[in-house]
C-alpha atoms as a PDB file:
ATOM      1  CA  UNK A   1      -1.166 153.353-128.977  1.00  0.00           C
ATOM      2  CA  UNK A   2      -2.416 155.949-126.357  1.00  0.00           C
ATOM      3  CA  UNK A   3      -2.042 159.699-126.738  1.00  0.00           C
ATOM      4  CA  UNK A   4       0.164 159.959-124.486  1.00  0.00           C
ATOM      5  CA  UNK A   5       3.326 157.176-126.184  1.00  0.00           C
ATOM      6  CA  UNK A   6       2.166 159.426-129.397  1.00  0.00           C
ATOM      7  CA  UNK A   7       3.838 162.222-127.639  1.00  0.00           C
ATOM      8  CA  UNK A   8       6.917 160.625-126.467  1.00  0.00           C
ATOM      9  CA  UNK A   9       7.702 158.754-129.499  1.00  0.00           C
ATOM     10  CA  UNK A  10       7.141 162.035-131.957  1.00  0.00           C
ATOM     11  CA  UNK A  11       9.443 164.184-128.831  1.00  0.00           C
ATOM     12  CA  UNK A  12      12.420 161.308-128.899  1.00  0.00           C
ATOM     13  CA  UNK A  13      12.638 161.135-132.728  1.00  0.00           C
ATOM     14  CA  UNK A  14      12.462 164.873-133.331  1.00  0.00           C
ATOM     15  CA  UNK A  15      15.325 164.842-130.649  1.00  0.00           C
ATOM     16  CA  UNK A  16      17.027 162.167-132.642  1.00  0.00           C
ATOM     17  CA  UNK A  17      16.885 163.686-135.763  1.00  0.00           C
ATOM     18  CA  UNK A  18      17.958 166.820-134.354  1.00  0.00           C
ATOM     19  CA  UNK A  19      21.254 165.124-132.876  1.00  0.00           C
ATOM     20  CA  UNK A  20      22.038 163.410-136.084  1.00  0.00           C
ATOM     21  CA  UNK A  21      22.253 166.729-137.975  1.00  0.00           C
ATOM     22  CA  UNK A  22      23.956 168.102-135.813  1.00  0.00           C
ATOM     23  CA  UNK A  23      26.468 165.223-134.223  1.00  0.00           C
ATOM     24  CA  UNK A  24      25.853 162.211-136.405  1.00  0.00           C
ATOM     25  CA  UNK A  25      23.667 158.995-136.118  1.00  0.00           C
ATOM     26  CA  UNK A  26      25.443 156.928-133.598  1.00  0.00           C
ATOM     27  CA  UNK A  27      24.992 159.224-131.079  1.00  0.00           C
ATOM     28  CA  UNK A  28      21.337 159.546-131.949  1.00  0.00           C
ATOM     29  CA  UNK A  29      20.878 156.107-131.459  1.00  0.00           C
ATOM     30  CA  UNK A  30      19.531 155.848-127.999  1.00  0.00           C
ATOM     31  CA  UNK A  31      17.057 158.716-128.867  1.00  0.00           C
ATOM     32  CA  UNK A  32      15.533 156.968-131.486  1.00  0.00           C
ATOM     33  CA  UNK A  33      15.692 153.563-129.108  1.00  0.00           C
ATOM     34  CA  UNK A  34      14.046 155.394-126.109  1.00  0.00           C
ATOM     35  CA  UNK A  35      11.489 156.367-129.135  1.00  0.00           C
ATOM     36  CA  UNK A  36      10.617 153.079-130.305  1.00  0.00           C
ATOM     37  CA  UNK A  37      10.522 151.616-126.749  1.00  0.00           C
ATOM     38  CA  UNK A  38       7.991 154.633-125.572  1.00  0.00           C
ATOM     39  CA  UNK A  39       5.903 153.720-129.182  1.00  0.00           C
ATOM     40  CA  UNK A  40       5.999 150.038-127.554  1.00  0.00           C
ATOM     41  CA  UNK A  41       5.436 150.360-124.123  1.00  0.00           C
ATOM     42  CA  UNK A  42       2.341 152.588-124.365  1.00  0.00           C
ATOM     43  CA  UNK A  43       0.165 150.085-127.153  1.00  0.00           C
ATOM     44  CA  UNK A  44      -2.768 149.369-126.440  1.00  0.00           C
ATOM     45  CA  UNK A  45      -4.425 146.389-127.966  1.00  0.00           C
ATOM     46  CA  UNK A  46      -8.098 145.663-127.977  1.00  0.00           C
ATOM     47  CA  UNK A  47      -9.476 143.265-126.026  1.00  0.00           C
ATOM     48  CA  UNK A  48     -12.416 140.047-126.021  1.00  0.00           C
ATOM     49  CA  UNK A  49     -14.551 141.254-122.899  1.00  0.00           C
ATOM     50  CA  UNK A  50     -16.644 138.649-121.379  1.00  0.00           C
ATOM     51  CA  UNK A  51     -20.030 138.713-120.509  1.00  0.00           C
ATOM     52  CA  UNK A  52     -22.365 138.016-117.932  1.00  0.00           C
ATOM     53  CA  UNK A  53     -22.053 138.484-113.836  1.00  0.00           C
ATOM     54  CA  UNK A  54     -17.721 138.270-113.843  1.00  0.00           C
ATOM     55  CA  UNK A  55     -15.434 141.328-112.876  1.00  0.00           C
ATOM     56  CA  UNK A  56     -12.555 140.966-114.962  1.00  0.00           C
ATOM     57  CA  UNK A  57      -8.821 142.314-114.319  1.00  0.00           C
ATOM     58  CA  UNK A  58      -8.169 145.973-114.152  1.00  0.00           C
ATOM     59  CA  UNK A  59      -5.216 145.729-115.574  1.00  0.00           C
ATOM     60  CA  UNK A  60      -2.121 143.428-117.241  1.00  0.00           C
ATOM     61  CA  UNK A  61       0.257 141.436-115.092  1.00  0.00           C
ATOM     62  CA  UNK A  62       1.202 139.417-111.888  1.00  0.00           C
ATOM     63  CA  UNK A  63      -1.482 138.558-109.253  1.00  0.00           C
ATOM     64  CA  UNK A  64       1.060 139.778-106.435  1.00  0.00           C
ATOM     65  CA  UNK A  65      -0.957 138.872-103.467  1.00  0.00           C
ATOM     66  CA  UNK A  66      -4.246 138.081-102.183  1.00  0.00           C
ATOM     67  CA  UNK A  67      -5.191 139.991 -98.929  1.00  0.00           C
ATOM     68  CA  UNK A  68      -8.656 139.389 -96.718  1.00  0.00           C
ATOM     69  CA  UNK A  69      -9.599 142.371 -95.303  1.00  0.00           C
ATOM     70  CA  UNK A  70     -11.991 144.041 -92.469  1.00  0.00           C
ATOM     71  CA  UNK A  71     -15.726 143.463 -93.184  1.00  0.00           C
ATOM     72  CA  UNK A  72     -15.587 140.180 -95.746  1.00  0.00           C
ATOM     73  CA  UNK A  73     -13.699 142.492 -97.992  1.00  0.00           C
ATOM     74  CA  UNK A  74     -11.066 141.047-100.176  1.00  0.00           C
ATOM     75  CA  UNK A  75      -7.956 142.629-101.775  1.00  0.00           C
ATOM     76  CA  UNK A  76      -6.573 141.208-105.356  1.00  0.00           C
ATOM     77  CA  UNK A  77      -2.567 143.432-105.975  1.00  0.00           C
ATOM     78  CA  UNK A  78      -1.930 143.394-109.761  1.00  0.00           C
ATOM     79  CA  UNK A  79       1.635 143.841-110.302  1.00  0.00           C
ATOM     80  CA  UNK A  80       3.150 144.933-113.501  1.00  0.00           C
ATOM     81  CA  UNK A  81       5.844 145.661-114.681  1.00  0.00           C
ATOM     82  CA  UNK A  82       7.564 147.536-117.120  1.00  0.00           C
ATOM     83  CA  UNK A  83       6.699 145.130-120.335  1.00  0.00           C
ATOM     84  CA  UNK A  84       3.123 144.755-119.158  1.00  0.00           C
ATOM     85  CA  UNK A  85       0.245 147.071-121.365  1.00  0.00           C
ATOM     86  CA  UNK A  86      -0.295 149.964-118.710  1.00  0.00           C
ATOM     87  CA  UNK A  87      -4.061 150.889-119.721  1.00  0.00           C
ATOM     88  CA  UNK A  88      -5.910 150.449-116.856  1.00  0.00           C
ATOM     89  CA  UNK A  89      -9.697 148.846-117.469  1.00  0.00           C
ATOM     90  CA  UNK A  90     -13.149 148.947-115.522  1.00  0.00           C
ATOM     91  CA  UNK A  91     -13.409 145.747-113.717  1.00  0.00           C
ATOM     92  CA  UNK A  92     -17.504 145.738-114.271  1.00  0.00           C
ATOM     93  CA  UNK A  93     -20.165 148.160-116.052  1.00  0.00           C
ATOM     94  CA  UNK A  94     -21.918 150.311-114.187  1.00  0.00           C
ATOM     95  CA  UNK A  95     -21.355 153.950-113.160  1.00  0.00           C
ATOM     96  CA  UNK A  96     -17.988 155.730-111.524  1.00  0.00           C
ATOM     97  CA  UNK A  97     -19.492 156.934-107.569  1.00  0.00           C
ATOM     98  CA  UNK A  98     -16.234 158.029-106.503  1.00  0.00           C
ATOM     99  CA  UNK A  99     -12.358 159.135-108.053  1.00  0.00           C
ATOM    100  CA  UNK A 100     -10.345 159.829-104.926  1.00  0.00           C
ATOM    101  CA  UNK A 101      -6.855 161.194-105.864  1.00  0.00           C
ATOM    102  CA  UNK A 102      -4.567 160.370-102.875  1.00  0.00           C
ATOM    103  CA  UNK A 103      -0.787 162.151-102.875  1.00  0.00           C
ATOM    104  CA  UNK A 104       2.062 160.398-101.143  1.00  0.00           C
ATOM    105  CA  UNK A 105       4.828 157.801-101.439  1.00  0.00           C
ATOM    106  CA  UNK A 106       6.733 155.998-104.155  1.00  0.00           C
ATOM    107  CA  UNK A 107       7.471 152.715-102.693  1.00  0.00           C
ATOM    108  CA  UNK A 108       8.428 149.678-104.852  1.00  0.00           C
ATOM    109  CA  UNK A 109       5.109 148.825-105.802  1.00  0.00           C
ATOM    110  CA  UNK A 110       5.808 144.998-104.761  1.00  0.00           C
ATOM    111  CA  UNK A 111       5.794 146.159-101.149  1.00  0.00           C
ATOM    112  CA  UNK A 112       2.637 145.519 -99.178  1.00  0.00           C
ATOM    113  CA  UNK A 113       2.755 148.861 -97.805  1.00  0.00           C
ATOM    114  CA  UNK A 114       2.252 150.282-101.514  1.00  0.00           C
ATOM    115  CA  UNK A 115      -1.355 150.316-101.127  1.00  0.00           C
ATOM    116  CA  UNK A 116      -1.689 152.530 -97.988  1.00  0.00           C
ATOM    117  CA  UNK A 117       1.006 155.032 -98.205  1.00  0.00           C
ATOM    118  CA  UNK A 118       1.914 155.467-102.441  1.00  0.00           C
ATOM    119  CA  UNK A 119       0.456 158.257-103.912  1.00  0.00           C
ATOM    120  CA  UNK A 120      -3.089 156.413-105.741  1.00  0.00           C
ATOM    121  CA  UNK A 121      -6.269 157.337-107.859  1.00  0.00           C
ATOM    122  CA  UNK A 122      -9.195 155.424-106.382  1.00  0.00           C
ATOM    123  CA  UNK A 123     -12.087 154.892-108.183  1.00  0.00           C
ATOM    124  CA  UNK A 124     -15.648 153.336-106.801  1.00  0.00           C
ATOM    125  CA  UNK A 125     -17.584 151.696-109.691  1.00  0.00           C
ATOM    126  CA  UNK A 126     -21.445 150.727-108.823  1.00  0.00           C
ATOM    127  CA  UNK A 127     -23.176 148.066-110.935  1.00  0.00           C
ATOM    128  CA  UNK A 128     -27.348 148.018-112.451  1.00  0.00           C
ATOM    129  CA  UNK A 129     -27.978 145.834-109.810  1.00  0.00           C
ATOM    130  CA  UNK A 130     -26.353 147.469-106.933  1.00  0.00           C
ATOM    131  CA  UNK A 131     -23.062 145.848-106.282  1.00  0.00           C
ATOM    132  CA  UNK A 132     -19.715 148.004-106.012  1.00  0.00           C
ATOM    133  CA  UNK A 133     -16.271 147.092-106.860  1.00  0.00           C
ATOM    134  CA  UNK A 134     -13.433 149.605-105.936  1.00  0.00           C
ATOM    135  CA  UNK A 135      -9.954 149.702-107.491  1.00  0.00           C
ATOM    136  CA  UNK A 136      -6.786 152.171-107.479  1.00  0.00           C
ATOM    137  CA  UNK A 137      -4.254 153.153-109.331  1.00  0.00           C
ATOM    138  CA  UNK A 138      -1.301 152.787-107.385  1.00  0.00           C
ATOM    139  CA  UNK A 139       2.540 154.152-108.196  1.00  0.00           C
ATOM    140  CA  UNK A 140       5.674 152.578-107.691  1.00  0.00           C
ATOM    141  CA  UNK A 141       9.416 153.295-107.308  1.00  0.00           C
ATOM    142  CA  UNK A 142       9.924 153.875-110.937  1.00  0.00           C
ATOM    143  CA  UNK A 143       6.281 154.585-112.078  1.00  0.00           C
ATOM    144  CA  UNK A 144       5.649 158.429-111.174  1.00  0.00           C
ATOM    145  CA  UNK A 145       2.371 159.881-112.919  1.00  0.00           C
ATOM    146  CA  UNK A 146      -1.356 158.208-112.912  1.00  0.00           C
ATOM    147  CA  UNK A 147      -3.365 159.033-115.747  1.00  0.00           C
ATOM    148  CA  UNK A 148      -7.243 159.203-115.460  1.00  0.00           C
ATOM    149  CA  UNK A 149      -9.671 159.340-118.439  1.00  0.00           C
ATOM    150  CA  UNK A 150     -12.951 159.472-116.071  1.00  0.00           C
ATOM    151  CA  UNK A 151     -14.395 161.594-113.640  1.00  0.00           C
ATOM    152  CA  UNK A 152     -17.581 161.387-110.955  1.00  0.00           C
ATOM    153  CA  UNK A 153     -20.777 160.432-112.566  1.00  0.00           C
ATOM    154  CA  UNK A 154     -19.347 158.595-115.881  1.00  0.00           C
ATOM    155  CA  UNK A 155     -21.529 155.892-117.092  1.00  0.00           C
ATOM    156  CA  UNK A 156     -18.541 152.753-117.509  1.00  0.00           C
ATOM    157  CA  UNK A 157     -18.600 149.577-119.163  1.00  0.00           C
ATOM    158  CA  UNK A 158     -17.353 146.127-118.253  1.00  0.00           C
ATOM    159  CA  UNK A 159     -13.727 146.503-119.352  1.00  0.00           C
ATOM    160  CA  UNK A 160     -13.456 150.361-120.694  1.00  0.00           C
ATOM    161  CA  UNK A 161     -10.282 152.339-120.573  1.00  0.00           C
ATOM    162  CA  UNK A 162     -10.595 154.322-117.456  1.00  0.00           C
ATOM    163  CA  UNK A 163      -6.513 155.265-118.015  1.00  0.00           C
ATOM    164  CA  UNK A 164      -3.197 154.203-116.841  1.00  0.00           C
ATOM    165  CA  UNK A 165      -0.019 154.612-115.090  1.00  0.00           C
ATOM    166  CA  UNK A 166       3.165 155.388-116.683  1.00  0.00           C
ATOM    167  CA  UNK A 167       6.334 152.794-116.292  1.00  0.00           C
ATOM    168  CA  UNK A 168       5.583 149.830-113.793  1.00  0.00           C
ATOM    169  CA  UNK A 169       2.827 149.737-110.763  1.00  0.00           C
ATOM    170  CA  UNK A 170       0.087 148.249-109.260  1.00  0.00           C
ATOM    171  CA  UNK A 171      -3.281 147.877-108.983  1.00  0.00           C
ATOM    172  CA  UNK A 172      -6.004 146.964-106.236  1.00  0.00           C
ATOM    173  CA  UNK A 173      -9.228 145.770-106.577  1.00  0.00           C
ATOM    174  CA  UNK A 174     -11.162 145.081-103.700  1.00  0.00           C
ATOM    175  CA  UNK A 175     -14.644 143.225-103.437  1.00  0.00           C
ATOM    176  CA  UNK A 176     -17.128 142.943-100.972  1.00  0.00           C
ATOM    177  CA  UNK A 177     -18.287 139.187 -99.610  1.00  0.00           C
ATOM    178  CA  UNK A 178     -20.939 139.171-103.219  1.00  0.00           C
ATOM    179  CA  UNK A 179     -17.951 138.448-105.024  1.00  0.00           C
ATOM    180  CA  UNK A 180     -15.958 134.881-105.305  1.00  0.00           C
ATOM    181  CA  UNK A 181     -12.308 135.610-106.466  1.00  0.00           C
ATOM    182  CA  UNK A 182     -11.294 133.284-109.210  1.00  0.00           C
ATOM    183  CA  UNK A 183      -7.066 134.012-109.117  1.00  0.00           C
ATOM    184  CA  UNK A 184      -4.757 133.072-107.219  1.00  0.00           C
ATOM    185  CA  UNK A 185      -1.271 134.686-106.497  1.00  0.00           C
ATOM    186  CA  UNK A 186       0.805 133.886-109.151  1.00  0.00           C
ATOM    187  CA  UNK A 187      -1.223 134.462-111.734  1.00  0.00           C
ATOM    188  CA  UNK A 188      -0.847 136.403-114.467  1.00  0.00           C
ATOM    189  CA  UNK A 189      -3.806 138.613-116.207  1.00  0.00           C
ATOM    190  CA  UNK A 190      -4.640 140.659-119.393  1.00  0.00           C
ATOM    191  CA  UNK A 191      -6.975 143.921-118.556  1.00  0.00           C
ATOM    192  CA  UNK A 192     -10.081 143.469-119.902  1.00  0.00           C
ATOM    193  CA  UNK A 193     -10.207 140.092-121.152  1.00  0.00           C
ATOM    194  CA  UNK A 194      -9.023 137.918-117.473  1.00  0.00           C
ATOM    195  CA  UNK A 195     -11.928 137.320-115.474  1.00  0.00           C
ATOM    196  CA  UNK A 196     -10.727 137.825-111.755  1.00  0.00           C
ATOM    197  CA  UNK A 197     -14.543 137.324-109.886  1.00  0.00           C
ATOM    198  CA  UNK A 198     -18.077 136.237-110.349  1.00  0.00           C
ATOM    199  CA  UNK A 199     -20.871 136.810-108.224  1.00  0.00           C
ATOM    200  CA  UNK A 200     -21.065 134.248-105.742  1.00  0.00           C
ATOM    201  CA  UNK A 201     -24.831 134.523-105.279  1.00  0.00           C
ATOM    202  CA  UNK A 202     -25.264 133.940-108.829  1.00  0.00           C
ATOM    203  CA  UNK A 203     -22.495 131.154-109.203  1.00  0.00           C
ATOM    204  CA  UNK A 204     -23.514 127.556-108.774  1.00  0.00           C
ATOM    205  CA  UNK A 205     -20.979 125.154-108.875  1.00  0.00           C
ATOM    206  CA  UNK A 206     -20.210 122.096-110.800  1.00  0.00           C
ATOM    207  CA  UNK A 207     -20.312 119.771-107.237  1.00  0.00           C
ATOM    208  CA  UNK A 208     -23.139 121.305-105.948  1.00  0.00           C
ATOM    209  CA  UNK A 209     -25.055 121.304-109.515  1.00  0.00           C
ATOM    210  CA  UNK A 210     -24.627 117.448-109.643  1.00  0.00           C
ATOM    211  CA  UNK A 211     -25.727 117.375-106.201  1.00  0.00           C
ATOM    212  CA  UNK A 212     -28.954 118.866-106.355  1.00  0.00           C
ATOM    213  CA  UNK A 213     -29.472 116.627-109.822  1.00  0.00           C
ATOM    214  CA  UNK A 214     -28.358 113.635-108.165  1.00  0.00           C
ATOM    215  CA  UNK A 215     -30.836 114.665-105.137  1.00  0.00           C
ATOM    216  CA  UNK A 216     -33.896 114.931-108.124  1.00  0.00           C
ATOM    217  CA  UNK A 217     -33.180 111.754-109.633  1.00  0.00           C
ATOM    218  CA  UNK A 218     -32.856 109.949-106.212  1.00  0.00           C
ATOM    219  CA  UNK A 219     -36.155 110.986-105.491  1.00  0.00           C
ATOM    220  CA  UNK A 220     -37.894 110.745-108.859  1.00  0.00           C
ATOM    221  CA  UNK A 221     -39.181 108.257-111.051  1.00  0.00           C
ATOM    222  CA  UNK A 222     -36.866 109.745-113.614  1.00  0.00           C
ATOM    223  CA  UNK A 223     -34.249 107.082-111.104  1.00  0.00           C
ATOM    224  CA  UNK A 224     -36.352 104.134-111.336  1.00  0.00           C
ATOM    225  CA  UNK A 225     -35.629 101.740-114.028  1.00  0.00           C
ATOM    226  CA  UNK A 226     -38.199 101.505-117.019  1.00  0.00           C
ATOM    227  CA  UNK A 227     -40.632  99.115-117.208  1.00  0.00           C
ATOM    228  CA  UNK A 228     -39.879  98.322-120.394  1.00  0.00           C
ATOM    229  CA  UNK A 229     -36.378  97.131-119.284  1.00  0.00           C
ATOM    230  CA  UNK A 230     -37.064  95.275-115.846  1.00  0.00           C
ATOM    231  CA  UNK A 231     -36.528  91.620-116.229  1.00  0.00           C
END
């Protein structure tokens, strides 16, 4: 569990217990409910991270949408919702360039607009080798506070608690044309542990694998049949 559900659990049961020395249990009841549900909602399991050249998801839920945007760029939306784990996670290692703290709406986070005018916390994450992967922290109708754990210049790893958002948002991560997204809408993800990209320049796929061996063996002995077994 986070800090933060540590807090609201210990403030609704001291509440609760408070009301049932004073009033009685029953109406304590939905104190120590709200308690339990706050002790719930803010857990925070560990996580398998996977290795090698992947980005994996920022965060637990629905893939809402898949947006291509100006300059090869494209845009993954991570719904979630109010049973979803709401620590947010480092897509890849590398260092935070950037945390950009933006003020503004509270639009259902569903709604396209969400990502330009909702009040956001952006961060800009640069790899070893160069690459950068930027995601935010967006808020919703019901979700009104972003939590950060990082700030400029914080070494990250692939899949590290970077913070979270209380009670239901979104999340954007947005890769440059290096990256080959491997979700589709409709999805859903675990932060951490979902791979959402590879690098595309490092990627080589099945087809094109048996192509370039088929390709070899055409043109190599290795195609011929043996002497041994020619008739």
């Amino acid at each position: 569990m986070v800090r933060d559900g540590i807090f609201y659990l210990i403030g609704f049961l001291a509440a609760g217990a408070l009301v049932t020395a004073l009033v009685g249990p029953a109406p304590a009841a939905p104190l120590f409910l709200l308690g339990l549900f706050c002790g719930w909602f803010f857990r925070d399991p560990e996580r398998p991270i996977p290795a090698g050249p992947v980005a994996v998801s920022p965060a637990d839920g629905l893939v809402d949408r898949i947006v291509q945007e100006p300059g090869r760029r494209t845009r993954v939306s991570i719904f979630l919702n109010i049973f979803d784990v709401h620590v947010n996670r480092s897509p890849i290692g590398g260092v935070i360039t950037s945390i950009k703290y933006k003020p503004g709406q509270f639009l259902d986070a569903r709604h396209e607009k969400a990502s330009e005018l909702n009040e956001s916390n952006e961060f800009t994450v640069m790899g070893a080798d160069g690459t950068v992967v930027v995601f935010r922290q967006v808020t919703g109708l019901i979700a009104r506070r972003i939590v950060c754990y990082k700030k400029e210049g914080d070494p990250v790893q692939t899949g590290e608690r970077v913070g979270l958002i209380k009670f239901g948002s979104r999340v954007d991560i947005v890769f440059g044309p290096e990256w080959r997204v491997e979700v589709s809408a409709g999805m859903r993800v675990s932060a951490g542990s979902s791979i959402i990209a590879r690098r595309a320049d490092q990627v080589l796929t099945s087809d094109a694998l048996a192509s370039i061996i088929g390709s070899d063996m055409r043109g190599s002995d290795l195609a011929k049949e043996p002497a041994f077994c020619q008739t």
